[in-house]
C-alpha atoms as a PDB file:
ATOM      1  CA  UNK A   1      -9.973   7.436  11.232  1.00  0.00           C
ATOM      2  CA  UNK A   2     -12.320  10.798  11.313  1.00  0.00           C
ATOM      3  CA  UNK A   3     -14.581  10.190   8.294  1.00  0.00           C
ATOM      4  CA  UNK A   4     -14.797  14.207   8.377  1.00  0.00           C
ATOM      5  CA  UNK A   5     -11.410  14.916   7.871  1.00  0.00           C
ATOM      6  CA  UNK A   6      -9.859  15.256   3.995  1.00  0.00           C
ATOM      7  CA  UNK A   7      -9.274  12.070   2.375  1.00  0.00           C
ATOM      8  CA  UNK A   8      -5.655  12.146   2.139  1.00  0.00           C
ATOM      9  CA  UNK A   9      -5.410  13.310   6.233  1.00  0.00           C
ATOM     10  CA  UNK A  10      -7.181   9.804   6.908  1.00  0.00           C
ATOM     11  CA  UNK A  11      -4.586   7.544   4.515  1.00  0.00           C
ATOM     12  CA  UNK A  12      -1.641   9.106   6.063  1.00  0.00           C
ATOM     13  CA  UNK A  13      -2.750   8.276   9.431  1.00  0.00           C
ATOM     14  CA  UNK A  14      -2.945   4.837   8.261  1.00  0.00           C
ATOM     15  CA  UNK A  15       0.821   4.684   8.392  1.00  0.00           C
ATOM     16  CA  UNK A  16       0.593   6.148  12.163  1.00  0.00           C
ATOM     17  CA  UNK A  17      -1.145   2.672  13.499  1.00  0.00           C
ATOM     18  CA  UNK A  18       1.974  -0.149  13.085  1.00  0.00           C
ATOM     19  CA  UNK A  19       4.001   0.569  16.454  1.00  0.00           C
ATOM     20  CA  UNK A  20       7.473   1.533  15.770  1.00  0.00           C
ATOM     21  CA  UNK A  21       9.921   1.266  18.540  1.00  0.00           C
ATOM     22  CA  UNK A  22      11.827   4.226  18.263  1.00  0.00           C
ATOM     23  CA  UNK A  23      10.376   6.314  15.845  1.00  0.00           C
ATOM     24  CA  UNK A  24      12.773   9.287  14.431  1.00  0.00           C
ATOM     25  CA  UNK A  25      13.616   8.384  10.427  1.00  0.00           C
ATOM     26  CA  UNK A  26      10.722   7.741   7.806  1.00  0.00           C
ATOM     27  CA  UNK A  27      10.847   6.596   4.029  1.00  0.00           C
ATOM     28  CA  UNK A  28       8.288   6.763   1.545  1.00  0.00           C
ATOM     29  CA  UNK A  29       9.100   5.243  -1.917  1.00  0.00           C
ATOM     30  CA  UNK A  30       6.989   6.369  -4.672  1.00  0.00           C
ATOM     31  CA  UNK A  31       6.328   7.190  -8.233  1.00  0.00           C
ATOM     32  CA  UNK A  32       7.119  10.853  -9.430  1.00  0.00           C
ATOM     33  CA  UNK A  33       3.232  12.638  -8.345  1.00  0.00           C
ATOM     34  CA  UNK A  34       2.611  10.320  -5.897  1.00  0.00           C
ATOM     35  CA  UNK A  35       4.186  10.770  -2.698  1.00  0.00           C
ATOM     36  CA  UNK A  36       1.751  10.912   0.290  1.00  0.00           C
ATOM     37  CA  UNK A  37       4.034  12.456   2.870  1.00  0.00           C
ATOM     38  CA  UNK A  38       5.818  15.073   0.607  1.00  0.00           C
ATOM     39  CA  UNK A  39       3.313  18.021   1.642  1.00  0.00           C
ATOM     40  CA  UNK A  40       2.381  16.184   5.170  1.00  0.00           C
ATOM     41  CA  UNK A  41       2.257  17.606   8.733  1.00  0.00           C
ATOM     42  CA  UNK A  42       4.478  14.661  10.405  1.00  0.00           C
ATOM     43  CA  UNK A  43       5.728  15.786  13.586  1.00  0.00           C
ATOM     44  CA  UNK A  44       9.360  14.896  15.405  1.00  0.00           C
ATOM     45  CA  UNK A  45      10.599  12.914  12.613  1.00  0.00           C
ATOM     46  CA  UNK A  46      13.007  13.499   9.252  1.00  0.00           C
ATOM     47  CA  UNK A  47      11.243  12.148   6.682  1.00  0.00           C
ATOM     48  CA  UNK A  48      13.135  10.794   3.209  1.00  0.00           C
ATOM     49  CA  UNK A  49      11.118  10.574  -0.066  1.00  0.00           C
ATOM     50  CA  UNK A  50      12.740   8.751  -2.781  1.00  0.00           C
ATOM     51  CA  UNK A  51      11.181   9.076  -6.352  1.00  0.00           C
ATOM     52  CA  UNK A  52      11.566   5.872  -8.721  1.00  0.00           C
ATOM     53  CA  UNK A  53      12.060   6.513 -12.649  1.00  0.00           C
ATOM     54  CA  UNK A  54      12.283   3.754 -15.218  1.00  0.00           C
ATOM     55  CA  UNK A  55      16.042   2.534 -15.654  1.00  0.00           C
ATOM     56  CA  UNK A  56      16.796   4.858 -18.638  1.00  0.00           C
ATOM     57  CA  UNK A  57      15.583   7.853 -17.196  1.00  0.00           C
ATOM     58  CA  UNK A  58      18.024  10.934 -16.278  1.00  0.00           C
ATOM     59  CA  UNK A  59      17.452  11.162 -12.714  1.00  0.00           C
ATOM     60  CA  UNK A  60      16.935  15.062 -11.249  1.00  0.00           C
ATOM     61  CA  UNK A  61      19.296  15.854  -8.186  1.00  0.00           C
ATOM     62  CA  UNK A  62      18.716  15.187  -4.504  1.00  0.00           C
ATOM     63  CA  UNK A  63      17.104  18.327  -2.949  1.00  0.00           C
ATOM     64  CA  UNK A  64      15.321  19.509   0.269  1.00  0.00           C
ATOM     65  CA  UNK A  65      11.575  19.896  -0.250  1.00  0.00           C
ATOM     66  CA  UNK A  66      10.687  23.725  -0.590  1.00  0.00           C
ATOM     67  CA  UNK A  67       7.957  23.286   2.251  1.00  0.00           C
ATOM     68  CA  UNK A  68       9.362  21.579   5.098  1.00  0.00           C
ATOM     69  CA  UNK A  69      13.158  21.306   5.829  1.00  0.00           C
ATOM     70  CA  UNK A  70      12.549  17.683   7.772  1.00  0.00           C
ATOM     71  CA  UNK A  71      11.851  16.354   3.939  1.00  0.00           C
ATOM     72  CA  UNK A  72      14.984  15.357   1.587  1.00  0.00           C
ATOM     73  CA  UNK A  73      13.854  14.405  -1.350  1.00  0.00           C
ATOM     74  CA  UNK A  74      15.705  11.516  -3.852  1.00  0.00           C
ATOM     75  CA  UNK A  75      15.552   9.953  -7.004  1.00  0.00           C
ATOM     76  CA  UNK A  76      16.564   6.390  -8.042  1.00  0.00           C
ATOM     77  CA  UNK A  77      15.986   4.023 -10.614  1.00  0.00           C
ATOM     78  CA  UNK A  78      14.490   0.568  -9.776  1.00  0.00           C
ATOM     79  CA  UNK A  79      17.398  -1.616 -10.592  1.00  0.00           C
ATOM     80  CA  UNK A  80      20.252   1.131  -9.149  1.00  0.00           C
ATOM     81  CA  UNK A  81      21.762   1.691  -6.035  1.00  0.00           C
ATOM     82  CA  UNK A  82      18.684   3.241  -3.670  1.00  0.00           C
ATOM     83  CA  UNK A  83      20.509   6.243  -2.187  1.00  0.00           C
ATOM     84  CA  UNK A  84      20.595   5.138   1.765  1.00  0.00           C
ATOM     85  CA  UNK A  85      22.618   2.838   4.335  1.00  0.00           C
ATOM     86  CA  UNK A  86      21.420  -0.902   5.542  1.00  0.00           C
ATOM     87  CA  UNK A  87      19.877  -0.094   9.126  1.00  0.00           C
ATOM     88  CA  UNK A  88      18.783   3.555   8.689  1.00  0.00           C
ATOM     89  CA  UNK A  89      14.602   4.254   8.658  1.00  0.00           C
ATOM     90  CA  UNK A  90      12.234   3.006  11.375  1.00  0.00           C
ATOM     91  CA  UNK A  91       9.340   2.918   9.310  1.00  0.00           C
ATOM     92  CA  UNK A  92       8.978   2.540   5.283  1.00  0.00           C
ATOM     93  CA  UNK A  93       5.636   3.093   3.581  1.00  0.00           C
ATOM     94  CA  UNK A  94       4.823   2.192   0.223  1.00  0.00           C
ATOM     95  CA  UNK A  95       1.674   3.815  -0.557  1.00  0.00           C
ATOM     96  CA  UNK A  96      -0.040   2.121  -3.598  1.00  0.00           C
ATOM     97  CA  UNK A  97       4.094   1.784  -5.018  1.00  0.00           C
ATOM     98  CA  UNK A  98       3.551  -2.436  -5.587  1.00  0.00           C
ATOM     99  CA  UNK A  99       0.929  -1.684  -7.477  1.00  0.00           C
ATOM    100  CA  UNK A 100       2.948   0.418  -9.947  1.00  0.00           C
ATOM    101  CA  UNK A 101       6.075  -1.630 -10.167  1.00  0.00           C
ATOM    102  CA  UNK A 102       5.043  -3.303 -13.393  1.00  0.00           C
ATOM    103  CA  UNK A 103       5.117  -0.221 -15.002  1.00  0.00           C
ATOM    104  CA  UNK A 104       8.957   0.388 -14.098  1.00  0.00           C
ATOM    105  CA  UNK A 105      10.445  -3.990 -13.669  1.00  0.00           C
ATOM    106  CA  UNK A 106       9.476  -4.607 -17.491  1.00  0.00           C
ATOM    107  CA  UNK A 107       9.002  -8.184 -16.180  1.00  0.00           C
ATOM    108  CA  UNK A 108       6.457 -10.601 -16.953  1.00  0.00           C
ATOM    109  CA  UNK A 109       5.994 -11.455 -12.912  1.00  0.00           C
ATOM    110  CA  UNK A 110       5.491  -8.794 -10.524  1.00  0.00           C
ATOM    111  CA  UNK A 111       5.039 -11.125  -7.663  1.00  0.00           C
ATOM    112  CA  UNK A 112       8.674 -11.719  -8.211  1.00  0.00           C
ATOM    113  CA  UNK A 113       9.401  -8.405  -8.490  1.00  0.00           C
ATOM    114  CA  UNK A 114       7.461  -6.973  -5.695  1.00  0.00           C
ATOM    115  CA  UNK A 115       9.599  -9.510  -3.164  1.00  0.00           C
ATOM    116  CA  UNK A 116      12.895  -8.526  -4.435  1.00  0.00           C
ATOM    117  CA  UNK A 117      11.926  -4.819  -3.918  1.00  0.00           C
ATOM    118  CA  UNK A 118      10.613  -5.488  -0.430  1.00  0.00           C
ATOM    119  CA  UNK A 119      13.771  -7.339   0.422  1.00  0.00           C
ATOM    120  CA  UNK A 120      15.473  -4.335  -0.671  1.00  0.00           C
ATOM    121  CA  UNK A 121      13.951  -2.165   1.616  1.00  0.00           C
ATOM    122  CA  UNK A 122      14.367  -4.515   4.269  1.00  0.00           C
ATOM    123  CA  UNK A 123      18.042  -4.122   4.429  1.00  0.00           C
ATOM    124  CA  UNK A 124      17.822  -0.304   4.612  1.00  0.00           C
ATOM    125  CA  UNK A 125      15.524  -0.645   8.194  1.00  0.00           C
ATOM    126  CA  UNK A 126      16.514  -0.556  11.328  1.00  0.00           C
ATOM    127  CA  UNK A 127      15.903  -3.736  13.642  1.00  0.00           C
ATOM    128  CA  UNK A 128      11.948  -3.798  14.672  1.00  0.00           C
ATOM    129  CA  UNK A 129      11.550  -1.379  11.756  1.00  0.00           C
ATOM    130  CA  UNK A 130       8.322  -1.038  10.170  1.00  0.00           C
ATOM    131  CA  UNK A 131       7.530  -1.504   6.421  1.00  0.00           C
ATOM    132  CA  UNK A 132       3.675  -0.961   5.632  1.00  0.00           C
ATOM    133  CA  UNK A 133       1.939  -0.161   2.573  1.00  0.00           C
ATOM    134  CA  UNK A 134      -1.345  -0.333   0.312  1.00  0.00           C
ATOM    135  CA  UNK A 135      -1.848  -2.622  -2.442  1.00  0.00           C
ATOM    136  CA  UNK A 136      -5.320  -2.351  -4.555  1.00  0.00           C
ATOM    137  CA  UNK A 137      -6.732  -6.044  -4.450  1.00  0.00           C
ATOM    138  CA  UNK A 138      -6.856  -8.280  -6.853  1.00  0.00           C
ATOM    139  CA  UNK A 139      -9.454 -10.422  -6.142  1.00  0.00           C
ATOM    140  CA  UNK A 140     -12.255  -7.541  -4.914  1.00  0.00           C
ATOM    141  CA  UNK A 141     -15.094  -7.656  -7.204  1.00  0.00           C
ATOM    142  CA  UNK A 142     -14.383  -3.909  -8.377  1.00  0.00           C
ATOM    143  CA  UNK A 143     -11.095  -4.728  -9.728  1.00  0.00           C
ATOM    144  CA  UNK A 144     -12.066  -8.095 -11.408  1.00  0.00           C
ATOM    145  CA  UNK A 145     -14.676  -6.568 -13.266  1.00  0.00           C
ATOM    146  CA  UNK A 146     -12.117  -3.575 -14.442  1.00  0.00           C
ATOM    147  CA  UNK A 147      -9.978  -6.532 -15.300  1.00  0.00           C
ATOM    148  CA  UNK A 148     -12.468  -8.117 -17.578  1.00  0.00           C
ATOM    149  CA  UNK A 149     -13.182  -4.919 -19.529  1.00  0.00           C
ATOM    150  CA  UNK A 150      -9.832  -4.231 -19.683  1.00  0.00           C
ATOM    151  CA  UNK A 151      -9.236  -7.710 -21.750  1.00  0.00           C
ATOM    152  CA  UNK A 152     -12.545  -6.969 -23.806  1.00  0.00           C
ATOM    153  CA  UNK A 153     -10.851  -3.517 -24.786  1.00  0.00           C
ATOM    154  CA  UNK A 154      -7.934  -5.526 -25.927  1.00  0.00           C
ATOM    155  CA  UNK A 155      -9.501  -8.089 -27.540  1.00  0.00           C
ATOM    156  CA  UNK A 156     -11.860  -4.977 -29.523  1.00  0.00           C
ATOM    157  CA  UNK A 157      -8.300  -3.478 -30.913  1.00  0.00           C
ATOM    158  CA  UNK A 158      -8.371  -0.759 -27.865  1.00  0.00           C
ATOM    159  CA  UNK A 159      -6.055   0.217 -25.634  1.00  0.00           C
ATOM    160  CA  UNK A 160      -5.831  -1.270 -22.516  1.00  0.00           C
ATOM    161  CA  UNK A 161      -4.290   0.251 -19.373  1.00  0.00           C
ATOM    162  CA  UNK A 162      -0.163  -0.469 -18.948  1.00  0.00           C
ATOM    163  CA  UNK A 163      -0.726  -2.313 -15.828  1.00  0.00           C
ATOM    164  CA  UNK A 164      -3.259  -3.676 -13.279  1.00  0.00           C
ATOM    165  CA  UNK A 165      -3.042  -4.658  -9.631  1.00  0.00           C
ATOM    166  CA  UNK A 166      -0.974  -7.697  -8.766  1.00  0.00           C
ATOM    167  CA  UNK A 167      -1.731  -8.383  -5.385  1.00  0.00           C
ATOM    168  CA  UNK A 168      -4.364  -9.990  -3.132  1.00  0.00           C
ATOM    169  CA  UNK A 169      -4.400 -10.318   0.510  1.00  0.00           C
ATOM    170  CA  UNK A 170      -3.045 -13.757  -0.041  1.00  0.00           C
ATOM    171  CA  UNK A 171      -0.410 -13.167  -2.175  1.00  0.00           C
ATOM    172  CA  UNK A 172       0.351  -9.876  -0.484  1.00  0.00           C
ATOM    173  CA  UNK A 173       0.784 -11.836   2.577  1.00  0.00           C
ATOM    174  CA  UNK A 174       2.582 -14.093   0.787  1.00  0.00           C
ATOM    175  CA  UNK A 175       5.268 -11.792  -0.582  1.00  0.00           C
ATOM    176  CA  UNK A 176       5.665  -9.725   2.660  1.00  0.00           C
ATOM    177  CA  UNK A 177       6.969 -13.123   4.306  1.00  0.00           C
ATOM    178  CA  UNK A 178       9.058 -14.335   1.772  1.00  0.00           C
ATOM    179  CA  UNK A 179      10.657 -11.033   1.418  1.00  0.00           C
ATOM    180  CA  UNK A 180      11.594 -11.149   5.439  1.00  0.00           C
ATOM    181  CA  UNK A 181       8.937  -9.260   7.198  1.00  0.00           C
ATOM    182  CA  UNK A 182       7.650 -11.197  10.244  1.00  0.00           C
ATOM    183  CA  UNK A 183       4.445  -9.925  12.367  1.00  0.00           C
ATOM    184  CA  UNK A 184       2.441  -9.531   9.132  1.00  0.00           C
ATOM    185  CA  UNK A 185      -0.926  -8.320   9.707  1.00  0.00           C
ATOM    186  CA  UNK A 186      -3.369  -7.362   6.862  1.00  0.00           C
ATOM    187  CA  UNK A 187      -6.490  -4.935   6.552  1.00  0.00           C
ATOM    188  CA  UNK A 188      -9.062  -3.884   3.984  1.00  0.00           C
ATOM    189  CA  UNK A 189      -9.896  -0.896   3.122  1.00  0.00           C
ATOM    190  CA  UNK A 190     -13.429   0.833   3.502  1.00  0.00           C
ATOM    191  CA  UNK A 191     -13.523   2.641   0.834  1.00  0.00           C
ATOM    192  CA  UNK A 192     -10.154   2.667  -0.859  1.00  0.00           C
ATOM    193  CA  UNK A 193      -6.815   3.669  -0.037  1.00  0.00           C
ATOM    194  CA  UNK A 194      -7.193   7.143  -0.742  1.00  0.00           C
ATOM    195  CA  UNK A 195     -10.017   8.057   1.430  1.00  0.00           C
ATOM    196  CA  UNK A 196      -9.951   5.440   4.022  1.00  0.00           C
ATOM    197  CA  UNK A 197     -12.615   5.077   6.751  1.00  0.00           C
ATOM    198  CA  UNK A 198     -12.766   1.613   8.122  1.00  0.00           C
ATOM    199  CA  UNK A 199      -9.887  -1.186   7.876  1.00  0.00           C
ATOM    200  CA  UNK A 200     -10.617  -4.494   8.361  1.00  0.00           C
ATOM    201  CA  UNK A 201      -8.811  -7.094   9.704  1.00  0.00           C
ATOM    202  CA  UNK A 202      -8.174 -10.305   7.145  1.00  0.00           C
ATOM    203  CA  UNK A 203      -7.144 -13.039   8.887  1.00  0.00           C
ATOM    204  CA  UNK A 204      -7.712 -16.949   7.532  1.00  0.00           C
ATOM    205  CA  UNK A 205      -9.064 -17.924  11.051  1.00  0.00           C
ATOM    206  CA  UNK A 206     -11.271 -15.071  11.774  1.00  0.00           C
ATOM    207  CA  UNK A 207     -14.616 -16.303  13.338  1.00  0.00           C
ATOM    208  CA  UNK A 208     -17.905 -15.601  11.694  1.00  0.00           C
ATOM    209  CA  UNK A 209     -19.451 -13.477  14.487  1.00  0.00           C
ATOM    210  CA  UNK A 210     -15.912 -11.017  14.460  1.00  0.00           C
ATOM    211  CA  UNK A 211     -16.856 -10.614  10.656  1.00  0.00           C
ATOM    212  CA  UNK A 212     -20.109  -9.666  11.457  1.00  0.00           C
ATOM    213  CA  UNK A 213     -18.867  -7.605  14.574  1.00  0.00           C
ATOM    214  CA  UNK A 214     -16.597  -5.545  12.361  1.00  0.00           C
ATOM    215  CA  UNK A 215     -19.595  -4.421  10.422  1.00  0.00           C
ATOM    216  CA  UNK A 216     -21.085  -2.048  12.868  1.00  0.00           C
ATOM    217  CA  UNK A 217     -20.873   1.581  11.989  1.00  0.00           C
ATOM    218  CA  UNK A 218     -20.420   1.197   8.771  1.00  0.00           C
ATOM    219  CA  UNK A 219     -24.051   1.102   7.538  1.00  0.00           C
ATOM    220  CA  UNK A 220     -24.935   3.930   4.960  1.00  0.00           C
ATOM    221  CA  UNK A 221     -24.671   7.269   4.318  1.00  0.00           C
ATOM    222  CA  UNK A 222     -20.471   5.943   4.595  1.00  0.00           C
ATOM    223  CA  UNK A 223     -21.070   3.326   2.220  1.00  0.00           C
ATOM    224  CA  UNK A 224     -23.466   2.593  -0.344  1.00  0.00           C
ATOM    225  CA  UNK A 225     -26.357   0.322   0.651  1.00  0.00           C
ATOM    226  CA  UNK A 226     -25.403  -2.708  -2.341  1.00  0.00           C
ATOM    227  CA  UNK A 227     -21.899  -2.207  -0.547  1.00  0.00           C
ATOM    228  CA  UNK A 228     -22.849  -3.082   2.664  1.00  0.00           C
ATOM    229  CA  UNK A 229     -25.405  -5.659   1.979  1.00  0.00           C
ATOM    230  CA  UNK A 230     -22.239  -7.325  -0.700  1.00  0.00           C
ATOM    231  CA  UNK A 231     -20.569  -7.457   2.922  1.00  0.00           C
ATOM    232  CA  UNK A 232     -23.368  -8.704   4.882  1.00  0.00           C
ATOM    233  CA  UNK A 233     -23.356 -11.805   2.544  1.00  0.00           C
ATOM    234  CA  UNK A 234     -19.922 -12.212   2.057  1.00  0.00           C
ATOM    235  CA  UNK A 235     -19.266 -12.028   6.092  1.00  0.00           C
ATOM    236  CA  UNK A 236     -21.798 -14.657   6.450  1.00  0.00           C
ATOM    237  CA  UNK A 237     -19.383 -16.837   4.537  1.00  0.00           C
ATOM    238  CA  UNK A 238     -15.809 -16.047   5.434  1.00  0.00           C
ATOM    239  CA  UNK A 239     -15.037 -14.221   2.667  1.00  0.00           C
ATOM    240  CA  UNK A 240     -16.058 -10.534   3.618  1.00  0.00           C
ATOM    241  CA  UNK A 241     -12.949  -9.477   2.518  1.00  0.00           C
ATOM    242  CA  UNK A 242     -13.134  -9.808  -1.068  1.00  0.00           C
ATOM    243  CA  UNK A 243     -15.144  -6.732  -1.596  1.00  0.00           C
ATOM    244  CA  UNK A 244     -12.347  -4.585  -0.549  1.00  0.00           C
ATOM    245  CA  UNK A 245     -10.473  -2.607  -3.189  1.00  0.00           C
ATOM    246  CA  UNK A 246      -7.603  -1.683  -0.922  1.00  0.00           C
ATOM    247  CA  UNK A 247      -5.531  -3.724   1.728  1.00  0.00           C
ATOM    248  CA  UNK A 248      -3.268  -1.965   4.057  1.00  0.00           C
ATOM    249  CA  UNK A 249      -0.534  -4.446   5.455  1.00  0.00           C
ATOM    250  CA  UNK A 250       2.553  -3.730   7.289  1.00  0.00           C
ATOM    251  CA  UNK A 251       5.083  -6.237   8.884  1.00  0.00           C
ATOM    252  CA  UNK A 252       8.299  -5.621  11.089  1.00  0.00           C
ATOM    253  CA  UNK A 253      12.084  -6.264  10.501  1.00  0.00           C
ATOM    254  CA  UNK A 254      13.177  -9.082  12.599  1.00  0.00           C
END
């Protein structure tokens, strides 16, 4: 990723690195305002965006996007009928869309929730498809401390935010598998998902020195110096991935 180029440019070429064997078809499930691809340059492939609304909303009709005639664009709710046949996309990308599923499964556990939706989306890609997404973590020290003021607002009588992130890498990881993905492989994000410049790999086994090794270039002025000296520390101990706010993951169909 070109740390020059606009924020956006670098997160959808994120979804550009997991291998897809024949590429052609593309899905992006969203949240209405939030689609990544809907205005994107993406080259030699139809590309289907499918908008998800709470169950009780009226849903707007299917339409072509005004901008590019490769883009349909759909609507669903998140317990109907998603509007496409088992087998059809070669790669699926859920771009920060687990994070907001709370906010539409009115259910008390969204790791749950976030399996049965995967395994949705399983069924509707082809063999070797691709699913990938980005998931803010749960256990990086930015979004535990939003979590504790969060619960301090609500204990002071304030209101809290609807929803906070569900996932970390291990229960990402988790989900992905259970859900049917196989091939898993998991990456935090330098900075976020929004303006990524570095990923990451996370992997259980990964050697100290390979920790270390993925530090270089990513001294200051493209991070903060407390950020990179948190990840100094934290790759001497394993752990280096916990000061990630994003993780990019992706898996493949069997």
């Amino acid at each position: 990723m070109r740390p020059f180029e606009p924020g956006m440019e670098r997160a959808r070429a994120l979804y550009r690195i997991p291998p897809v064997t024949t590429p052609g078809k593309t899905l992006e499930v969203c949240l209405e305002g939030q689609s990544l691809l809907r205005e994107a340059d993406w080259p030699g492939e139809k590309r289907s965006i499918c908008v998800l609304h709470r169950s009780n909303a009226t849903l707007p009709e299917t339409r072509p996007s005004n901008s590019d005639s490769n883009v349909t664009i759909h609507h669903a709710t998140l317990r109907g009928n998603l509007p496409y046949g088992k087998n059809t996309f070669d790669r699926i990308i859920l771009h920060g869309t687990l994070d907001q599923l709370p906010l539409l499964a009115e259910t008390d556990n969204p790791i749950s929730s976030a399996e049965r939706f995967i395994a949705r989306l399983i069924a509707l890609l082809a063999s070797e498809g691709i699913l990938a997404g980005c998931v803010q973590n749960r256990l990086s020290i930015k979004n535990v401390l939003r979590r504790a003021a969060w619960r301090f607002k609500k204990f002071a009588g304030m209101t809290p935010p609807t929803h906070n992130c569900p996932l970390s890498a291990f229960s990402c990881h988790r989900v992905a598998e259970q859900a049917g993905l196989i091939n898993i492989r998991m990456f935090g994000l330098v900075p976020n998902r929004d303006a990524p410049i570095r990923a990451f790999q996370i992997e259980p086994k990964l050697s100290r020195s390979i920790a270390k090794r993925q530090l270089l270039g990513l001294k200051p002025p493209l991070v903060s110096r407390h950020h990179y000296a948190i990840r100094h520390l934290l790759a001497e101990t394993g752990i280096g991935h916990l000061v990630d706010e994003s993780i990019f993951f992706w898996g493949k169909k069997p």
